[in-house]
C-alpha atoms as a PDB file:
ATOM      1  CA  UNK A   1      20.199   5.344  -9.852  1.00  0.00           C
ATOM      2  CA  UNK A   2      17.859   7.456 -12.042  1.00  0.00           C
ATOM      3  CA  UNK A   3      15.315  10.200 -11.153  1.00  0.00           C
ATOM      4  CA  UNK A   4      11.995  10.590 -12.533  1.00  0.00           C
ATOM      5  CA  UNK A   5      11.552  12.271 -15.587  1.00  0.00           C
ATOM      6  CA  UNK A   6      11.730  15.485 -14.647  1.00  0.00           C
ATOM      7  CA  UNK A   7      12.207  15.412 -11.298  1.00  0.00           C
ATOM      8  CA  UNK A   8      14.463  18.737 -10.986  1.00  0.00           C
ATOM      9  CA  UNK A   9      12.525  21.034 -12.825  1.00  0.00           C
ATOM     10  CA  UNK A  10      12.243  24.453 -11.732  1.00  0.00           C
ATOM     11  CA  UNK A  11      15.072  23.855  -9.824  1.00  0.00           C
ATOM     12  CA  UNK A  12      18.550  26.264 -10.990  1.00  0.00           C
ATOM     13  CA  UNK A  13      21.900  24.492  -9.628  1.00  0.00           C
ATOM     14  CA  UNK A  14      25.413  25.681  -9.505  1.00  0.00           C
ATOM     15  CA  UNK A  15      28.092  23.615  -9.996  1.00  0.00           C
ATOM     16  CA  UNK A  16      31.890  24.240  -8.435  1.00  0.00           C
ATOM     17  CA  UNK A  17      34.867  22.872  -7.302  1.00  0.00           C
ATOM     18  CA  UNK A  18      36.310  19.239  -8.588  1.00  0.00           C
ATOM     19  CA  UNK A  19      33.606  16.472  -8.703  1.00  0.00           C
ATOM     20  CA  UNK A  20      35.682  13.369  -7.865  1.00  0.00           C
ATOM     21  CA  UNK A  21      33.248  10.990  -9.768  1.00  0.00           C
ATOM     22  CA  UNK A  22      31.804  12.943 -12.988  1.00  0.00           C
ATOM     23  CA  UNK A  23      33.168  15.582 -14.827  1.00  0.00           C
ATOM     24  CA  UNK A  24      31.611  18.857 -14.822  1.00  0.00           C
ATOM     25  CA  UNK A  25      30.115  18.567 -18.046  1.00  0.00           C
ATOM     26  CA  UNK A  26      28.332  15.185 -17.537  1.00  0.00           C
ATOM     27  CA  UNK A  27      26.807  16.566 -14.170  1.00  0.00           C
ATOM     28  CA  UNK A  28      25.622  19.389 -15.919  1.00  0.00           C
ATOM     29  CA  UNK A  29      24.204  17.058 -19.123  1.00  0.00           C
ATOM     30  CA  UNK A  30      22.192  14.939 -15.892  1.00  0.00           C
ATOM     31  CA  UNK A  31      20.516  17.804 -14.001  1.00  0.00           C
ATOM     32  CA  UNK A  32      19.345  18.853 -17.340  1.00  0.00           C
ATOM     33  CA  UNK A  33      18.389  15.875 -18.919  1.00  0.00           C
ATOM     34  CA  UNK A  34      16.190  15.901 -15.348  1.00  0.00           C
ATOM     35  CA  UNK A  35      14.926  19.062 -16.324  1.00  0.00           C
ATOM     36  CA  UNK A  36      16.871  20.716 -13.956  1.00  0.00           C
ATOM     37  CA  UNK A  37      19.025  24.340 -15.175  1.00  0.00           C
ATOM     38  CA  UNK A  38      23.009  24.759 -14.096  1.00  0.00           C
ATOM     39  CA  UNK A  39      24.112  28.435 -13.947  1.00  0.00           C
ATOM     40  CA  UNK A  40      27.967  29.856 -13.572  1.00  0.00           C
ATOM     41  CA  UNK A  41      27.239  32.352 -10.416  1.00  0.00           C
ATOM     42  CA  UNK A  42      25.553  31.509  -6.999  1.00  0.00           C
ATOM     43  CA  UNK A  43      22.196  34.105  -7.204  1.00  0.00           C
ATOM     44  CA  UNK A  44      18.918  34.479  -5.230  1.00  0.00           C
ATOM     45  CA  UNK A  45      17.109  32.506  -7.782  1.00  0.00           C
ATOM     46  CA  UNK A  46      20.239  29.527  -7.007  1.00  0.00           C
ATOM     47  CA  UNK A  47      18.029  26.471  -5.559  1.00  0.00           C
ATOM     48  CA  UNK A  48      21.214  23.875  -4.501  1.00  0.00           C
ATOM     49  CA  UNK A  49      25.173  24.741  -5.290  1.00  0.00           C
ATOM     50  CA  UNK A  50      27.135  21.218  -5.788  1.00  0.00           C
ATOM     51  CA  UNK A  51      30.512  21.762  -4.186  1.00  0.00           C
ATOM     52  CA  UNK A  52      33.286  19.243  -4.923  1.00  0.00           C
ATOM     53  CA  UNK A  53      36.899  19.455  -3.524  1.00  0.00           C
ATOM     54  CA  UNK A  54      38.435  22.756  -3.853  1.00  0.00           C
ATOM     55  CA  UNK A  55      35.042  24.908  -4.687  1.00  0.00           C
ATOM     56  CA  UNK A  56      35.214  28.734  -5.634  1.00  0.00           C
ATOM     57  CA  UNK A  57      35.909  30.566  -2.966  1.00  0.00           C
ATOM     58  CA  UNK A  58      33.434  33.157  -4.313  1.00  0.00           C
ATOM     59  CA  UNK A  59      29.925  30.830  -4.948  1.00  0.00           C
ATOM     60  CA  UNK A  60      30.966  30.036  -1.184  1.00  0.00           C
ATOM     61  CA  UNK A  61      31.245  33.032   0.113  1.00  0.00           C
ATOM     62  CA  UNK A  62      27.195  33.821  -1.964  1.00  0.00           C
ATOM     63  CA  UNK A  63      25.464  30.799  -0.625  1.00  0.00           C
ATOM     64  CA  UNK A  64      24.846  31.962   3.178  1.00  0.00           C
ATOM     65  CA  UNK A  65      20.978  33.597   2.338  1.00  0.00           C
ATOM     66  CA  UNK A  66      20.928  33.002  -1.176  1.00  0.00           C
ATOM     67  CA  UNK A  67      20.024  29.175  -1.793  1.00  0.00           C
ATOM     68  CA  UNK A  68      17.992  26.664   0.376  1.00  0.00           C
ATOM     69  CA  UNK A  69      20.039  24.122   0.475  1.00  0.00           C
ATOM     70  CA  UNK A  70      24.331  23.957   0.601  1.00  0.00           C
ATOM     71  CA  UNK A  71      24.773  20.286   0.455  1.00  0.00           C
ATOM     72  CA  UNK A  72      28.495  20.797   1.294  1.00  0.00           C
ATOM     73  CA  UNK A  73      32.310  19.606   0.693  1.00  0.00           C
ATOM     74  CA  UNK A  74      31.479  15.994  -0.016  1.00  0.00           C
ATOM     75  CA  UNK A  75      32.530  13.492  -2.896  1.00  0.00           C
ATOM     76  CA  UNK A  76      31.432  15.022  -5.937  1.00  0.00           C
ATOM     77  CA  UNK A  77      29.403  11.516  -6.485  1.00  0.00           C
ATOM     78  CA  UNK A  78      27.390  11.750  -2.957  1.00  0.00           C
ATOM     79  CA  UNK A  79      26.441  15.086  -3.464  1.00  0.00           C
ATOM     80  CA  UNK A  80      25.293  14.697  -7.080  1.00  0.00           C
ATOM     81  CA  UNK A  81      23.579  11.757  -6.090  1.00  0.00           C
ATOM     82  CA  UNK A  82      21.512  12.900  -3.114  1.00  0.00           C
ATOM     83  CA  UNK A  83      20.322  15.869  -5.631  1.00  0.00           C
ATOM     84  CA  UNK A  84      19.133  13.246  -8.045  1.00  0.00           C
ATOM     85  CA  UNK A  85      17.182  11.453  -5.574  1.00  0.00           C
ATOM     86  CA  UNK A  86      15.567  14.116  -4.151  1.00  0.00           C
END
């Protein structure tokens, strides 16, 4: 599956937890190459977190009225996936 060029820009994600299907690295080097940005910390200006198994108990605790979209404790390759096609 592949996203438009472009297709995530403007749009800041936050990575955490264990992605079952990608390492961390090669879901950041995809919502970039989509000309999306991946940050370390959950902020106001986070737009979706990507939470595999195990997330940081911190980012969790940040998301509730900081990011429009928590797409939640699912396989790290349905999450990353749904982002993609959005």
């Amino acid at each position: 599956m592949q996203g438009a060029d472009n297709c995530l820009e403007g749009l800041t994600f936050v990575i955490t937890g264990v992605l079952d299907s990608f390492e961390r690295d090669e879901a950041k080097t995809a919502i970039e190459r989509y000309g999306g940005k991946v940050t370390g910390n959950v902020s106001k200006k986070t737009d979706y977190v990507v939470a595999g198994r195990d997330p940081g108990q911190s980012k969790i605790t940040k998301v509730t009225g900081c990011v429009l979209c928590y797409l939640g404790l699912i396989s790290g390759l349905i999450c990353f996936l749904f982002i993609i096609s959005m």
